[in-house]
C-alpha atoms as a PDB file:
ATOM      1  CA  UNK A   1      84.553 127.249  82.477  1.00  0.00           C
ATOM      2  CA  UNK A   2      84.598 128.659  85.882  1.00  0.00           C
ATOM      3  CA  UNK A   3      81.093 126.870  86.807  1.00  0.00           C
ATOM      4  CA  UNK A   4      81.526 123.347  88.233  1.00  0.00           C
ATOM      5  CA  UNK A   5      80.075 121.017  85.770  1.00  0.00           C
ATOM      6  CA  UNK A   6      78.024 117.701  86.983  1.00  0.00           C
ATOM      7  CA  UNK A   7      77.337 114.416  84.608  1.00  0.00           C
ATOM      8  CA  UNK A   8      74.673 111.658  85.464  1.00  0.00           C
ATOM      9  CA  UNK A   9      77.313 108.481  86.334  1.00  0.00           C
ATOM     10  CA  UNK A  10      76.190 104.905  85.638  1.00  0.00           C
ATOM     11  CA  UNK A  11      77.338 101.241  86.004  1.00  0.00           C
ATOM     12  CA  UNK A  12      79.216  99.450  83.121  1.00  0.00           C
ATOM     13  CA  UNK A  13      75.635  98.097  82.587  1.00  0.00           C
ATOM     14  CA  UNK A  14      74.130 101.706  81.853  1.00  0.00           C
ATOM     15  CA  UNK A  15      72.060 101.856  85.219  1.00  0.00           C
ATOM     16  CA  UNK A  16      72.548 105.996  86.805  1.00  0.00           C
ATOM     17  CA  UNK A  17      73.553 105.966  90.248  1.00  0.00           C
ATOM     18  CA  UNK A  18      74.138 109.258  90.506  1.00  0.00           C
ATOM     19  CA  UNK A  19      75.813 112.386  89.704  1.00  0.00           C
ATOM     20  CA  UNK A  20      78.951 113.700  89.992  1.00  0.00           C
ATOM     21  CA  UNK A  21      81.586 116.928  89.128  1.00  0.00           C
ATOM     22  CA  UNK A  22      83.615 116.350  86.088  1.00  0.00           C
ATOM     23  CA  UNK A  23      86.509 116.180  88.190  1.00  0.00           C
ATOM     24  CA  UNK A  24      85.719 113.613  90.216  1.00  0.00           C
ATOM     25  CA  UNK A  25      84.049 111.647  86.822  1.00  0.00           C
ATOM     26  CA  UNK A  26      87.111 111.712  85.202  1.00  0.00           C
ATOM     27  CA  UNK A  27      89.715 110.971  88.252  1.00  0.00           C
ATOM     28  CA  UNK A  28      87.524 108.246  89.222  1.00  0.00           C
ATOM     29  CA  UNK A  29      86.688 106.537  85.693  1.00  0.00           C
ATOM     30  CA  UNK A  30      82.849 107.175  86.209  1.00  0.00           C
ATOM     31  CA  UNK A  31      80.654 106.086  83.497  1.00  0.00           C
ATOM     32  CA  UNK A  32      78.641 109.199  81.644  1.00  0.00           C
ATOM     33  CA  UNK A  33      77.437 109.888  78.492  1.00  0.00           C
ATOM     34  CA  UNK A  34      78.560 111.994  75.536  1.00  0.00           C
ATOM     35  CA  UNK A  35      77.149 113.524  72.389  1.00  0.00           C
ATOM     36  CA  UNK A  36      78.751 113.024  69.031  1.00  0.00           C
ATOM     37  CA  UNK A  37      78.060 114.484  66.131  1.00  0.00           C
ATOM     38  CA  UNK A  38      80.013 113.818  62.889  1.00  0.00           C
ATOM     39  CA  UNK A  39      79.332 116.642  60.125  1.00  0.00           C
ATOM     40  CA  UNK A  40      79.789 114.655  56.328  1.00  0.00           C
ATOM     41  CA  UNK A  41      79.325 115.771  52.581  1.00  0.00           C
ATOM     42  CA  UNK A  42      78.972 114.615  49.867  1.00  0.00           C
ATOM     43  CA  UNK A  43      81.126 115.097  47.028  1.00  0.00           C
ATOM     44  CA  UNK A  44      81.883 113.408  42.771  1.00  0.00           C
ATOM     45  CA  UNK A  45      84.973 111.486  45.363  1.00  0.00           C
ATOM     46  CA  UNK A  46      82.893 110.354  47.677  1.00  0.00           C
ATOM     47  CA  UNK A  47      81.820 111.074  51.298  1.00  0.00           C
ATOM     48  CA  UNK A  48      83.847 113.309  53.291  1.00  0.00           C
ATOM     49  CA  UNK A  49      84.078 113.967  57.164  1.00  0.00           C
ATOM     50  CA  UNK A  50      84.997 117.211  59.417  1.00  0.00           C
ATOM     51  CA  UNK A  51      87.143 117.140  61.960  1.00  0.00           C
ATOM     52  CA  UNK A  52      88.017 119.915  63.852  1.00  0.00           C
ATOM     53  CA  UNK A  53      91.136 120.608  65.815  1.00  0.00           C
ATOM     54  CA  UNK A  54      91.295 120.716  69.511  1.00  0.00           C
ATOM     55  CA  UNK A  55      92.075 123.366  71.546  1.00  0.00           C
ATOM     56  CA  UNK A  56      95.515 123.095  73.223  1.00  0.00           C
ATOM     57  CA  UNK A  57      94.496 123.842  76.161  1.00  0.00           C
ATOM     58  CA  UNK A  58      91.984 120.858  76.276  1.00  0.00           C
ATOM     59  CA  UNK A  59      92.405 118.792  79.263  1.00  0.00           C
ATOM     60  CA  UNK A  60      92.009 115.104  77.166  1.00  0.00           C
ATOM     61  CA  UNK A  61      93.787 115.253  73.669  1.00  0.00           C
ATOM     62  CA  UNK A  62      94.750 118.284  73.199  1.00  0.00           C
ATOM     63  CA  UNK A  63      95.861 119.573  69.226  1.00  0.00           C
ATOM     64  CA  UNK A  64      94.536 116.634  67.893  1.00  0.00           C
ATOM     65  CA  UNK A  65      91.699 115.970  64.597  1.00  0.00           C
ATOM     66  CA  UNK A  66      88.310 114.961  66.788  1.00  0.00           C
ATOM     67  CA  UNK A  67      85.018 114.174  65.857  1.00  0.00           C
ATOM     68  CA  UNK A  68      83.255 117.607  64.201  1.00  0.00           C
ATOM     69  CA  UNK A  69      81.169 118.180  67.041  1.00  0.00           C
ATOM     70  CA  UNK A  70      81.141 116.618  70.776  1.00  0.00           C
ATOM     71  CA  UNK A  71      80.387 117.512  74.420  1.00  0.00           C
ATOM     72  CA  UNK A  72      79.213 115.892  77.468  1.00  0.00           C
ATOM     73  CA  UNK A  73      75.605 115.204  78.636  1.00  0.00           C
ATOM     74  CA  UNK A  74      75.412 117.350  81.717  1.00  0.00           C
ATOM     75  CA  UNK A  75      73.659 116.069  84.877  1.00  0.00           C
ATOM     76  CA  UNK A  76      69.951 115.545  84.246  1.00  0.00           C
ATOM     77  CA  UNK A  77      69.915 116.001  80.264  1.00  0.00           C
ATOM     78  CA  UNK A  78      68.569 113.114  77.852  1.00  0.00           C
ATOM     79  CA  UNK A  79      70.753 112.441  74.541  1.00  0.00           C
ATOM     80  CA  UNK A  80      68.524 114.991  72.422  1.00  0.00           C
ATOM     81  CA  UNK A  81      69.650 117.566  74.457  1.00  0.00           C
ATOM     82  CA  UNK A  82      73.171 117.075  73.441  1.00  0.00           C
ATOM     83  CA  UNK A  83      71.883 118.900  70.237  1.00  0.00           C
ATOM     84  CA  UNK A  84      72.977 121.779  71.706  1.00  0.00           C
ATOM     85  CA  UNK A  85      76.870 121.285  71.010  1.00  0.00           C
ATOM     86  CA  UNK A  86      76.255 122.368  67.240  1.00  0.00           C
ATOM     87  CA  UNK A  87      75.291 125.552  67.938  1.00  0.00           C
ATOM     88  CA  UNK A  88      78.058 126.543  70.752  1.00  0.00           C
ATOM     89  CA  UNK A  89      81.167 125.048  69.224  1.00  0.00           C
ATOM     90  CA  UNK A  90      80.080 125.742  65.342  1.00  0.00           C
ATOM     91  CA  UNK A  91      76.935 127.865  65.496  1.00  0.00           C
ATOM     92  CA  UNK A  92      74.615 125.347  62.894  1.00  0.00           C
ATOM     93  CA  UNK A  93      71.241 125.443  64.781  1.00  0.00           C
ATOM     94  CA  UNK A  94      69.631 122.301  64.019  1.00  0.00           C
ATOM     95  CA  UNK A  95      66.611 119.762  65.681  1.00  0.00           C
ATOM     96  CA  UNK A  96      67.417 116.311  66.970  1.00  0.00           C
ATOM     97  CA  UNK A  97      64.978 114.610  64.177  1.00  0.00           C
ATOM     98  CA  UNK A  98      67.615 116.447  61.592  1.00  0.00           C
ATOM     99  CA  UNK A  99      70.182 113.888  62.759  1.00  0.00           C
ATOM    100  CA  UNK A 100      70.322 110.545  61.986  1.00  0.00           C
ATOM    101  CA  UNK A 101      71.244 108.632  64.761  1.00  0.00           C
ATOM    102  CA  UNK A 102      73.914 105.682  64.264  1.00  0.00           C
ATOM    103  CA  UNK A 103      74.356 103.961  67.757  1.00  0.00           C
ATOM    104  CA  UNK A 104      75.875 104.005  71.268  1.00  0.00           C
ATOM    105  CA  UNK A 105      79.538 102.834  71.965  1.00  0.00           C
ATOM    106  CA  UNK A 106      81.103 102.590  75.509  1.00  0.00           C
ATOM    107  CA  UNK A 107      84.646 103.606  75.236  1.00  0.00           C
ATOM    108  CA  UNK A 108      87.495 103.411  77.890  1.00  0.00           C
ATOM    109  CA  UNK A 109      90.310 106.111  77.470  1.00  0.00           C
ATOM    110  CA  UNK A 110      92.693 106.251  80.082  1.00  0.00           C
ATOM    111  CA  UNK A 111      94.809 109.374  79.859  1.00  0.00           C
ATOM    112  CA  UNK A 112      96.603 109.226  83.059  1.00  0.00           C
ATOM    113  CA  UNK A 113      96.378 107.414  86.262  1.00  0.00           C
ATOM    114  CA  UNK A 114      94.464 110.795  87.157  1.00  0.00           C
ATOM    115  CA  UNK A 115      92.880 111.357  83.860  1.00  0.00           C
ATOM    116  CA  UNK A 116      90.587 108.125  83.462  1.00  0.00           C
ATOM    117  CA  UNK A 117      87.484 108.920  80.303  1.00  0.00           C
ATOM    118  CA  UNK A 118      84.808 106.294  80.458  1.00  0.00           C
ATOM    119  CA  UNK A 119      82.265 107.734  78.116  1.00  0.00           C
ATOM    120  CA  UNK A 120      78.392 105.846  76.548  1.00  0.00           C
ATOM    121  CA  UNK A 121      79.438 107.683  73.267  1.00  0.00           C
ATOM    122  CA  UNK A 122      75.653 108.451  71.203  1.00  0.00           C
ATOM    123  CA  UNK A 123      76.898 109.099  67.717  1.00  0.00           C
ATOM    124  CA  UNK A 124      75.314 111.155  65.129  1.00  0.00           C
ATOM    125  CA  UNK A 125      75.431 112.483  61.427  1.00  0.00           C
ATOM    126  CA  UNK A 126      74.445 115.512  59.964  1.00  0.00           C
ATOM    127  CA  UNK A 127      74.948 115.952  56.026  1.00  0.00           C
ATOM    128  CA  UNK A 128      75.930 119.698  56.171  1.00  0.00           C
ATOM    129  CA  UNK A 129      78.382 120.749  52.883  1.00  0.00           C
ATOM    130  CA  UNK A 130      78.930 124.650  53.508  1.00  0.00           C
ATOM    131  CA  UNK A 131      82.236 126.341  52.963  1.00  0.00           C
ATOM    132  CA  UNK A 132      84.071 126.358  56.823  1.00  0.00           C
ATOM    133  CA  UNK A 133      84.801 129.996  57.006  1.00  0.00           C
ATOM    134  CA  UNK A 134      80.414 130.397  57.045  1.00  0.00           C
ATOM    135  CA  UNK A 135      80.901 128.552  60.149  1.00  0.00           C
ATOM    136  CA  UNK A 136      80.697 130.149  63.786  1.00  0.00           C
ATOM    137  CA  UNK A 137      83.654 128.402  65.714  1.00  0.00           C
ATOM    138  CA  UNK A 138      83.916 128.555  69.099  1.00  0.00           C
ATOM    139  CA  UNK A 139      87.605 129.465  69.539  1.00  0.00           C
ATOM    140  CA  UNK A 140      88.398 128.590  72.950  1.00  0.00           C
ATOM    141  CA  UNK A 141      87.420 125.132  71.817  1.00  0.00           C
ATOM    142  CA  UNK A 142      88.629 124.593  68.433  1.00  0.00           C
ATOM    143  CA  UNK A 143      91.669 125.551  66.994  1.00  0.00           C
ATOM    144  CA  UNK A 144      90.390 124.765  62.894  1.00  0.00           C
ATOM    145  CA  UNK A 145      88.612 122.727  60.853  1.00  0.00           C
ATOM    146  CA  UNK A 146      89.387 120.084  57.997  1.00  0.00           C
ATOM    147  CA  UNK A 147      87.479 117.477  55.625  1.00  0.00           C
ATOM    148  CA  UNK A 148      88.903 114.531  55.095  1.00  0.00           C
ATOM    149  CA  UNK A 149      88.060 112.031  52.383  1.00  0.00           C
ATOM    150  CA  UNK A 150      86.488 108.942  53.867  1.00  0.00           C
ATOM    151  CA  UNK A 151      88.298 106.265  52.025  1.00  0.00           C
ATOM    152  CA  UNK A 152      91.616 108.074  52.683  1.00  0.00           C
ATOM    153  CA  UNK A 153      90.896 107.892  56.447  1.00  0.00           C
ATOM    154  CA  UNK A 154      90.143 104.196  56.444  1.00  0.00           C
ATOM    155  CA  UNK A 155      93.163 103.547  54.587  1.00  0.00           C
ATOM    156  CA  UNK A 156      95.111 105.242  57.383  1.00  0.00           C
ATOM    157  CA  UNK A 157      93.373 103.559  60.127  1.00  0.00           C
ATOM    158  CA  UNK A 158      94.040 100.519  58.371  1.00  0.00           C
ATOM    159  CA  UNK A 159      97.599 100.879  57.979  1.00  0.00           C
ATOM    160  CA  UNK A 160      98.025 101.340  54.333  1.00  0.00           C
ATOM    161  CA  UNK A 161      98.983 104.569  54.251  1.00  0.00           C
ATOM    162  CA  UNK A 162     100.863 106.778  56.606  1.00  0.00           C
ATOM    163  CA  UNK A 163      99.903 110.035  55.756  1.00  0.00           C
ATOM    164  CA  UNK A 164      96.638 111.589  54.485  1.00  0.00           C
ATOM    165  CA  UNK A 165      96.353 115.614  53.221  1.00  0.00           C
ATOM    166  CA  UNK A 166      93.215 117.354  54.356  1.00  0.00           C
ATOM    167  CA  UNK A 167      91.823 120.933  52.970  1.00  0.00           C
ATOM    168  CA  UNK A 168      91.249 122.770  55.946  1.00  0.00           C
ATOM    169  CA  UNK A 169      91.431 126.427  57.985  1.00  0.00           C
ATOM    170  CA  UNK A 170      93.190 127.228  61.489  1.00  0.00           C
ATOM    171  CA  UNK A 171      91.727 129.573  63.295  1.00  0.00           C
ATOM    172  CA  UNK A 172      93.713 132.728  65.165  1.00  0.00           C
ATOM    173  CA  UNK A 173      92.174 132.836  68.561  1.00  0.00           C
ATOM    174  CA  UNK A 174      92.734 136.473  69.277  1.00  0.00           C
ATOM    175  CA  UNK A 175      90.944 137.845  66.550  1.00  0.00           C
ATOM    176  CA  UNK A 176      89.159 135.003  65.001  1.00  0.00           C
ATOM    177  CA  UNK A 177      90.355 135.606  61.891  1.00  0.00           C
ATOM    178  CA  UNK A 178      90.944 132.018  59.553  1.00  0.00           C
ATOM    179  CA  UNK A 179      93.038 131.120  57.441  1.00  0.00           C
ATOM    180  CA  UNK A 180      92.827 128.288  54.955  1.00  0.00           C
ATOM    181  CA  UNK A 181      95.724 125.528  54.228  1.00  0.00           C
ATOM    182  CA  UNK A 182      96.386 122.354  52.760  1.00  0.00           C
ATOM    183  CA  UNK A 183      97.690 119.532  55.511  1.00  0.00           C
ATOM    184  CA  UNK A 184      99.462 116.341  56.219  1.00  0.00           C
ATOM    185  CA  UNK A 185      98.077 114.128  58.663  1.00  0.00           C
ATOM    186  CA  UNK A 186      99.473 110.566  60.652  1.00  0.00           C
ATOM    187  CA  UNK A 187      97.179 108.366  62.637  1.00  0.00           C
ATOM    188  CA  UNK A 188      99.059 109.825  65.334  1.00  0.00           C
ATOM    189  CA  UNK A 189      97.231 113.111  64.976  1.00  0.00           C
ATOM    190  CA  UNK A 190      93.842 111.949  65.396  1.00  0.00           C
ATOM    191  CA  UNK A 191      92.073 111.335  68.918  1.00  0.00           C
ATOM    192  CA  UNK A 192      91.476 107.423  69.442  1.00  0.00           C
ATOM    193  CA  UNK A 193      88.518 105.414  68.595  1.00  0.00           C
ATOM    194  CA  UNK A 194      87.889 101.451  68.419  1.00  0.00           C
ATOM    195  CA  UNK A 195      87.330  99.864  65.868  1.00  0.00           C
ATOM    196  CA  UNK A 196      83.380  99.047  66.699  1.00  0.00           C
ATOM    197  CA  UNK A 197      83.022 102.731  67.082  1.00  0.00           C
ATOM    198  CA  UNK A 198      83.838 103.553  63.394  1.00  0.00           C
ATOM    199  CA  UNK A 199      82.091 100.904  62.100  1.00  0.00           C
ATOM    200  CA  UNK A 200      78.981 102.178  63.647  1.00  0.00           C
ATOM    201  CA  UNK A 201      80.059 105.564  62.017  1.00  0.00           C
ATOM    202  CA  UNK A 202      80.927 104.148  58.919  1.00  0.00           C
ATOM    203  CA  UNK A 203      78.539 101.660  58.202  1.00  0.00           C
ATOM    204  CA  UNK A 204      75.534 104.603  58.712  1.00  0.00           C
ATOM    205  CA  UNK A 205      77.567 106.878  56.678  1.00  0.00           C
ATOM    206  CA  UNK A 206      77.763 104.931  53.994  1.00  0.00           C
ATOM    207  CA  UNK A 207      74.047 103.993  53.581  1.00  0.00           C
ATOM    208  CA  UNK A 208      73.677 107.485  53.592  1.00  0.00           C
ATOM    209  CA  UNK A 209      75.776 108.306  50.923  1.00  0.00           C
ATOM    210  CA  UNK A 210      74.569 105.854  48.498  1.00  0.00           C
ATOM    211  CA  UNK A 211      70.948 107.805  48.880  1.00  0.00           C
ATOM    212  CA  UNK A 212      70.128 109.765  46.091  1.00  0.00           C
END
């Protein structure tokens, strides 16, 4: 993005102060807020979540499984307005009130001693089941897409297993032409969350699921 981008920045205690480039928010570990919206479906094995693949060109985690859909709250928006992320990176064009809203967590990611991520994370949930090649990616985001089975992915963060398998597509960034595959996952190769942040996720999720 050739525009400079500016986030609201806030005390550890959620009070804005200010604004500030992205730049400067991330080399100085500012506090600013983020929208996150997990994508889930429902299926006879339970719940499943999307993750897509980052870009490798991202500047925090690159070519690793994230959350479906995320961006940053840019300098005067309010948390619905992160709404907006579904439509640019995977083009499903949706209200606020179609989300149900599971809670904020502050997370501290510190990539490098230039490369400091201090993020009020707002997470989301959107039940949304449709086959991933109807999807509009944004390719100079996201690199592919892949469900994963809940319980499998909360046996890997746990430490049961090493390895989970995930149905999925990569996408070709010239062309944007997909192709689907079946692959093999470690912890390793998913972007970092604490623990309170997925059981906010998961606790939400699975009220949902048990909804008729």
């Amino acid at each position: 993005m050739n525009e400079t981008e500016y986030f609201d920045v806030f005390t550890p205690d959620r009070i804005k102060i200010g604004k500030e480039a992205r730049s400067v928010v991330h080399a100085k570990g500012l506090w600013h807020q983020t929208f996150h919206c997990w994508i889930w479906k429902r299926t006879p094995e339970g719940p499943y979540l999307l993750f897509q693949l980052r870009h490798k060109n991202k500047d925090v985690f690159p070519s690793l499984l994230d959350i479906s859909c995320a961006g940053h709250l840019q300098a005067g928006e309010d948390v619905p307005d992160g709404v907006r992320e579904l439509e640019e990176e995977l083009g499903i064009a949706v209200a606020i009130d179609d989300l149900t809203y599971c809670g904020m967590v502050a997370q501290e990611h510190i990539v490098s001693p230039q490369l400091i991520d201090r993020e009020f994370n707002h997470v989301f949930i959107y039940e949304y089941g449709r086959d991933l090649k109807d999807y509009r990616i944004q390719t100079e985001e996201i690199s592919g897409l892949f469900w994963v089975r809940l319980s499998d992915f909360q046996r890997l963060l746990s430490g049961k297993t090493k390895f989970l398998s995930s149905d999925g597509l990569l996408i070709d960034e010239a062309n944007g032409a997909s192709s689907s595959l079946t692959k093999s996952w470690s912890l390793a190769d998913f972007t970092p969350n604490t623990p309170q942040y997925y059981e906010l996720l998961f606790v939400k999720l699975k009220e949902l699921a048990k909804e008729s």
